[in-house]
Protein backbone atom coordinates (compact mmCIF):
# COMPACT_ATOMS: atom_id res chain seq x y z
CA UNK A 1 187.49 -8.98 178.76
CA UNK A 2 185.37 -12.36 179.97
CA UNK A 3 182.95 -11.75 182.70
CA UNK A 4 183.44 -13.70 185.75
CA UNK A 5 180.95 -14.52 188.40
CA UNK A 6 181.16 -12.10 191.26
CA UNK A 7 182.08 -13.71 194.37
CA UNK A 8 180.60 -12.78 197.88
CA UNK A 9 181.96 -9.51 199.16
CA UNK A 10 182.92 -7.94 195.85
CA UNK A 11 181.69 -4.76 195.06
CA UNK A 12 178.71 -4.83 192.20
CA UNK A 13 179.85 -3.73 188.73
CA UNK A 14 177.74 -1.18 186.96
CA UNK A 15 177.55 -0.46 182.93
CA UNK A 16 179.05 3.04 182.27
CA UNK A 17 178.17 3.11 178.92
CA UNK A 18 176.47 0.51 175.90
CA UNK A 19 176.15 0.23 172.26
CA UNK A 20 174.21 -2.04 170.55
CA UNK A 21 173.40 -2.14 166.87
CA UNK A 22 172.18 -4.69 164.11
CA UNK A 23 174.14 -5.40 160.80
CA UNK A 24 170.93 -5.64 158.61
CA UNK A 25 171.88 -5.94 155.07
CA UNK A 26 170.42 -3.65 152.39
CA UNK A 27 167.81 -5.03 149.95
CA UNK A 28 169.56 -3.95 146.94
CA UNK A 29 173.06 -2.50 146.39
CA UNK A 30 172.64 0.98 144.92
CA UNK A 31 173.77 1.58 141.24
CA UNK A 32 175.93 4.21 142.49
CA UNK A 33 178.40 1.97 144.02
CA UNK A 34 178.06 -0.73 141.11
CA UNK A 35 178.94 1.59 138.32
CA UNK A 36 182.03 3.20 140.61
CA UNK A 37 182.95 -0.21 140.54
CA UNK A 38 182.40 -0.30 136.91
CA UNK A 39 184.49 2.38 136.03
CA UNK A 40 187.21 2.20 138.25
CA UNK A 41 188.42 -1.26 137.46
CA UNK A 42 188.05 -0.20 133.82
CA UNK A 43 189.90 2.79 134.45
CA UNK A 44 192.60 0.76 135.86
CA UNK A 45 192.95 -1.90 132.75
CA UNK A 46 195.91 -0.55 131.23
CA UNK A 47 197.91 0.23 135.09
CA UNK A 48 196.79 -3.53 135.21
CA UNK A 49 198.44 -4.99 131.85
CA UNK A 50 201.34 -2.42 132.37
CA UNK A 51 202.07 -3.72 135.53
CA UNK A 52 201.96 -7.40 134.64
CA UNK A 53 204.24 -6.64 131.85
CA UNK A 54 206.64 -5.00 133.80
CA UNK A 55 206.70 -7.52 136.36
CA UNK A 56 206.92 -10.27 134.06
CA UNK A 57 209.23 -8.81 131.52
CA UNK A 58 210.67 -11.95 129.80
CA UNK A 59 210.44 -15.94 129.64
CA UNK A 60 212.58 -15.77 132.15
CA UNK A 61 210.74 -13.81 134.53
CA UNK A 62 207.19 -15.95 133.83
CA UNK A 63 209.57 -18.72 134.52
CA UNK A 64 211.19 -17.82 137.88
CA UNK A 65 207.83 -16.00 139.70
CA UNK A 66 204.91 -18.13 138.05
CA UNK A 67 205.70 -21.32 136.72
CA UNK A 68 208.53 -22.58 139.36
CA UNK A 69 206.77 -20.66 142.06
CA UNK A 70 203.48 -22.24 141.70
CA UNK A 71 205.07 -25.92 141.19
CA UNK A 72 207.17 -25.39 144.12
CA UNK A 73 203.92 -24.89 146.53
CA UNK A 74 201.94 -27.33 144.29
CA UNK A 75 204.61 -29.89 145.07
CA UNK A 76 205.06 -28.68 148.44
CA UNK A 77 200.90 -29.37 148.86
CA UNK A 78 200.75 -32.49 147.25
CA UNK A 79 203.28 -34.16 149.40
CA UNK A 80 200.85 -34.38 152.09
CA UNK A 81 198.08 -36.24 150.08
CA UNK A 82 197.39 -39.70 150.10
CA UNK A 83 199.31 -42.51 148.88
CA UNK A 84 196.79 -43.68 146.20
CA UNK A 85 197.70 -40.23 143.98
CA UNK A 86 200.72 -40.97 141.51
CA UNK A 87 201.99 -37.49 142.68
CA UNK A 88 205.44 -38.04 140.98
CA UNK A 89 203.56 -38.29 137.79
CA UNK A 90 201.03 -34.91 138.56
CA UNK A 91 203.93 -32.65 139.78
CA UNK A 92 206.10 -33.22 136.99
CA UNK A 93 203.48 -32.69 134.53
CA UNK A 94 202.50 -29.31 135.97
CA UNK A 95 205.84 -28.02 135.97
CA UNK A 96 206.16 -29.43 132.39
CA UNK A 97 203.33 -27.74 131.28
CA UNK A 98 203.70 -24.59 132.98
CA UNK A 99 207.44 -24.07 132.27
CA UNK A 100 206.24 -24.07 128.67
CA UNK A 101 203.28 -21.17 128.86
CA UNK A 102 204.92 -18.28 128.61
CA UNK A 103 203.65 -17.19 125.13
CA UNK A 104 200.45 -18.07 125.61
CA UNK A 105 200.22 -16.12 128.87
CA UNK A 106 201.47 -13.26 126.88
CA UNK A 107 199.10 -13.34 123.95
CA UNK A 108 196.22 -13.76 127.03
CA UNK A 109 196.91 -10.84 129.06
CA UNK A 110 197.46 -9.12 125.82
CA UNK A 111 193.95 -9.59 124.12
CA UNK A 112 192.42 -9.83 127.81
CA UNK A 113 193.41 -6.20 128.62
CA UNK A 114 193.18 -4.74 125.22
CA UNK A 115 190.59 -1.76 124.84
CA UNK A 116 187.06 -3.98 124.57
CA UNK A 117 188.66 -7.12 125.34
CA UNK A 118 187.70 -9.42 127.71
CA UNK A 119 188.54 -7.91 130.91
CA UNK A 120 186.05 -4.90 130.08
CA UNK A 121 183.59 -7.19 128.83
CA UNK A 122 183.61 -9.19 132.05
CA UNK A 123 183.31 -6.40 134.26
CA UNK A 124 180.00 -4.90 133.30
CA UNK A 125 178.55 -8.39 132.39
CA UNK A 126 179.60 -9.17 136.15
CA UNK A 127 178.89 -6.25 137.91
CA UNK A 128 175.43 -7.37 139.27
CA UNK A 129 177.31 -9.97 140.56
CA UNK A 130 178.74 -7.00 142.82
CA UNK A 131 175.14 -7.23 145.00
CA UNK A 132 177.11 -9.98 147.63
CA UNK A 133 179.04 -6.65 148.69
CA UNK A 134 175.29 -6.02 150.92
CA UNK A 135 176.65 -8.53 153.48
CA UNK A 136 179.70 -6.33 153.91
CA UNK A 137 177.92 -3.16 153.77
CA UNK A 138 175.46 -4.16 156.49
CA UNK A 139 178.63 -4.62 158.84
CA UNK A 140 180.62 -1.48 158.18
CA UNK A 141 178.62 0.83 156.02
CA UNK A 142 180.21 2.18 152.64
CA UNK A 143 181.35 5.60 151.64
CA UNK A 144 178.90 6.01 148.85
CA UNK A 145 176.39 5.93 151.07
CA UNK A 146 177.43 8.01 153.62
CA UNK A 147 176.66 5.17 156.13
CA UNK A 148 178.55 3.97 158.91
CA UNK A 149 177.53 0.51 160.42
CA UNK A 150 177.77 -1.29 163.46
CA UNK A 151 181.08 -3.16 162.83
CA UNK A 152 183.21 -0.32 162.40
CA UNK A 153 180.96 1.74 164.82
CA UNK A 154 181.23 -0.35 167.35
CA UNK A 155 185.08 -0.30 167.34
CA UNK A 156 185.70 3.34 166.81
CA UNK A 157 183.76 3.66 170.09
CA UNK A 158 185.58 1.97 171.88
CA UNK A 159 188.96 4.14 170.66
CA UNK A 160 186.55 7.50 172.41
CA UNK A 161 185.44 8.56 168.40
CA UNK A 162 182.39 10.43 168.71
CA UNK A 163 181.72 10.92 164.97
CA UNK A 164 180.03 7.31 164.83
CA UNK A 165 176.82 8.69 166.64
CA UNK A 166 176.50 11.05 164.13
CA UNK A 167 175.60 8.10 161.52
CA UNK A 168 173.28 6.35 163.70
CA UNK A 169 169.80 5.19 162.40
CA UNK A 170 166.81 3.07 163.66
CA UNK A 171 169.41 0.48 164.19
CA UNK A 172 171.85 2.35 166.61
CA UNK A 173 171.46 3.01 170.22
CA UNK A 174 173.88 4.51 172.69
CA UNK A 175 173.21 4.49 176.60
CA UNK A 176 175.55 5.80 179.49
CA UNK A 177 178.01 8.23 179.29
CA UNK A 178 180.34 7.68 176.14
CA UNK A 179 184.61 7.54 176.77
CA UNK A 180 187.18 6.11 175.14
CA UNK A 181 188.46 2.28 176.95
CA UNK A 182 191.85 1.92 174.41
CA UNK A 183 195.54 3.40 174.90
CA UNK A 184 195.57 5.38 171.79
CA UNK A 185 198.93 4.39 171.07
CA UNK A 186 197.65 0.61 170.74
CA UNK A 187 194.26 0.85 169.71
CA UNK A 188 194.78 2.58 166.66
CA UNK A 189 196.69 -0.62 165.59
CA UNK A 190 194.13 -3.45 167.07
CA UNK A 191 191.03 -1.47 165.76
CA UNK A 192 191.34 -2.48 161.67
CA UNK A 193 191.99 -6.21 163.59
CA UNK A 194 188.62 -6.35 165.18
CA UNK A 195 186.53 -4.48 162.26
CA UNK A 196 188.51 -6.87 159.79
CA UNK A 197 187.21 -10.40 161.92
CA UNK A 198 183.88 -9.47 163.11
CA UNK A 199 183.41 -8.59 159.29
CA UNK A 200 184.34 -11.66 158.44
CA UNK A 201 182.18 -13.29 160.78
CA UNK A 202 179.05 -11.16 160.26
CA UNK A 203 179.37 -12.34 156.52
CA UNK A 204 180.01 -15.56 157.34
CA UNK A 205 177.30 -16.06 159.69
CA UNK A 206 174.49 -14.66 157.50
CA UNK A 207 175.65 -16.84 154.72
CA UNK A 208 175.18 -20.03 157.07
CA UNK A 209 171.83 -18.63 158.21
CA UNK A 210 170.14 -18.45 154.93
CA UNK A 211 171.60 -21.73 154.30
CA UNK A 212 169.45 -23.20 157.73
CA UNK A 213 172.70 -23.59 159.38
CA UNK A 214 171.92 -22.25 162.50
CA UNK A 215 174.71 -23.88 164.98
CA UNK A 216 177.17 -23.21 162.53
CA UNK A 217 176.22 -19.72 162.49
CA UNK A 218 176.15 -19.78 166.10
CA UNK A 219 179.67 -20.79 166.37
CA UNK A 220 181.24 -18.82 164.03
CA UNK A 221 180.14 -16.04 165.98
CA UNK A 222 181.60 -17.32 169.13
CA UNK A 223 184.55 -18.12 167.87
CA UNK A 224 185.03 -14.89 166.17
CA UNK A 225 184.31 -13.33 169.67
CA UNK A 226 187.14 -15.65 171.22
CA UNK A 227 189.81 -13.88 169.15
CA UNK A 228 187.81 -10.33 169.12
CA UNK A 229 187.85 -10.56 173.12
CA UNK A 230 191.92 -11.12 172.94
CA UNK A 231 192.26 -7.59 170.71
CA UNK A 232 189.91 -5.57 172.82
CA UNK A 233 192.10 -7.09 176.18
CA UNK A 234 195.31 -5.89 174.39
CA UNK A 235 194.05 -2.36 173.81
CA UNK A 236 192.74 -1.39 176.65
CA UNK A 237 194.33 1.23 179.11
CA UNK A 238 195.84 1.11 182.03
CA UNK A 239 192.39 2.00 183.82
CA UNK A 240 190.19 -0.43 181.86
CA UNK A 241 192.50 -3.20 182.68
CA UNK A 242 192.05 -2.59 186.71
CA UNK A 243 190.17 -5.07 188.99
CA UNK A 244 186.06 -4.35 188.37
CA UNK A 245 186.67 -3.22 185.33
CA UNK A 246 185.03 -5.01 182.28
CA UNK A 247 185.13 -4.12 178.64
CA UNK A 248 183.18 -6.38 175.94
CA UNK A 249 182.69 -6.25 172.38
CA UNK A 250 180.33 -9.07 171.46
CA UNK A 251 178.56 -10.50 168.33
CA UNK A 252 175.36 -12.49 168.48
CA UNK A 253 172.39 -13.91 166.72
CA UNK A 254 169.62 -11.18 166.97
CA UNK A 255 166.30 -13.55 166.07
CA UNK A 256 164.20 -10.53 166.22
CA UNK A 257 165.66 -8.63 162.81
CA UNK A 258 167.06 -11.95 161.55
CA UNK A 259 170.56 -10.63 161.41
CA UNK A 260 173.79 -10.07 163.52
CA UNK A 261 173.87 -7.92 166.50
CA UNK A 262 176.91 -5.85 167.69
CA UNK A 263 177.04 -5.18 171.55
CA UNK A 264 179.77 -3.04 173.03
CA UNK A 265 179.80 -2.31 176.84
CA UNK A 266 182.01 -1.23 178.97
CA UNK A 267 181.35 -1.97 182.76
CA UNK A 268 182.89 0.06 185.51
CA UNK A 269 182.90 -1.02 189.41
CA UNK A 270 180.61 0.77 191.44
């Protein structure tokens, strides 16, 4: 909920309880979690090729869910470019050309996701490519680990979970007395919502930090605290939603650690 100024002659508001942690990224990702990656998608290369196979059973079937379904939206996005593209000329030879690539869809799958094709090759010859999964594990922690971080602690705080404390580190600090601010019947729903945005954002903004783009970074953040504000005002119970009440789940820049901060706090008349 968005803090107002207090006006003369209303009561002062007092902070019942606050979390604040920082999303700092690992150094490295931990071979653990790149080789489960490893293996699993490997373990799932034949589910893979069965299901496309199934799916896509016939000429027919590549014809009616791949090649007129993509020309249909390609047509349907070229329409709104300029008038210098001859898009007559570029639609019709994309449906042309993918009307006719059945068999050599077949053949690529085929040889793609046989045992040693090129599907297994390109996992393990990509799976250090797996290290960008740090910027998501320094937001919500990752099984492997057995880490929880402050993205998805932050939220499950707000539902009344006390299991997040039990993962804090050096990063982590809880004041006030802990209680749950969401109707459980709603906040069960909005609570993937808010981990799922301010996720996005964390990654988002550290990408446009390293890259010196500091108001950009800055905005993201407020922006993704716009729409995070919205859930948190949907969720809350009847109690949280009465006059002095004041429940916030914010993201900002921390300059100290050089990484995003996650402040919850939920503010009670006194």
């Amino acid at each position: 909920m968005k803090k107002t100024e207090k006006k003369r002659g209303e009561k002062e508001m007092a902070e019942y309880w606050k979390y604040e942690g920082i999303c700092q990224l690992p150094t490295s990702l931990s071979d653990v979690i790149k080789n489960e990656w490893e293996q699993t998608l490997k373990s799932e290369r034949q589910r893979i090729l069965d299901a496309l196979t199934t799916k896509i059973a016939s000429s027919a079937d590549f014809q009616n869910k791949i090649a007129d379904a993509s020309s249909d939206r390609y047509e349907a996005f070229l329409a709104s470019v300029g008038s210098g593209w001859d898009k007559d000329l570029i639609t019709i030879k994309q449906r042309v050309k993918l009307a006719r690539a059945y068999d050599n869809w077949l053949n690529g799958i085929t040889n793609a996701f046989a045992e040693g094709g090129t599907f297994e090759t390109n996992v393990t010859n990509k799976k250090d490519k797996l290290d960008a999964l740090r910027y998501v594990i320094g937001a919500v922690g990752h099984k492997a680990l057995a880490t929880w971080e402050p993205v998805v602690i932050g939220a499950l705080l707000l539902t009344g979970d006390t299991r997040p404390t039990r993962y804090f580190d050096a990063n982590d600090t809880l004041s006030g007395t802990h209680e749950g601010v969401f109707d459980p019947a709603i906040g069960r729903f909005v609570v993937p919502s808010i981990i799922a945005k301010a996720t996005q954002a964390v990654v988002i903004a550290k990408y446009a930090d390293e890259g010196g783009l500091t108001t950009i970074r800055d905005s993201i953040l407020s922006n993704a605290n716009t729409v995070i504000d919205n859930l948190v005002n949907v969720a809350l119970d009847e109690t949280h939603k009465g006059s002095g009440y004041d429940v916030t789940y914010v993201l900002s820049w921390d300059t100290v650690s050089g990484h995003v901060k996650v402040t919850v706090t939920d503010i009670h008349p006194s």
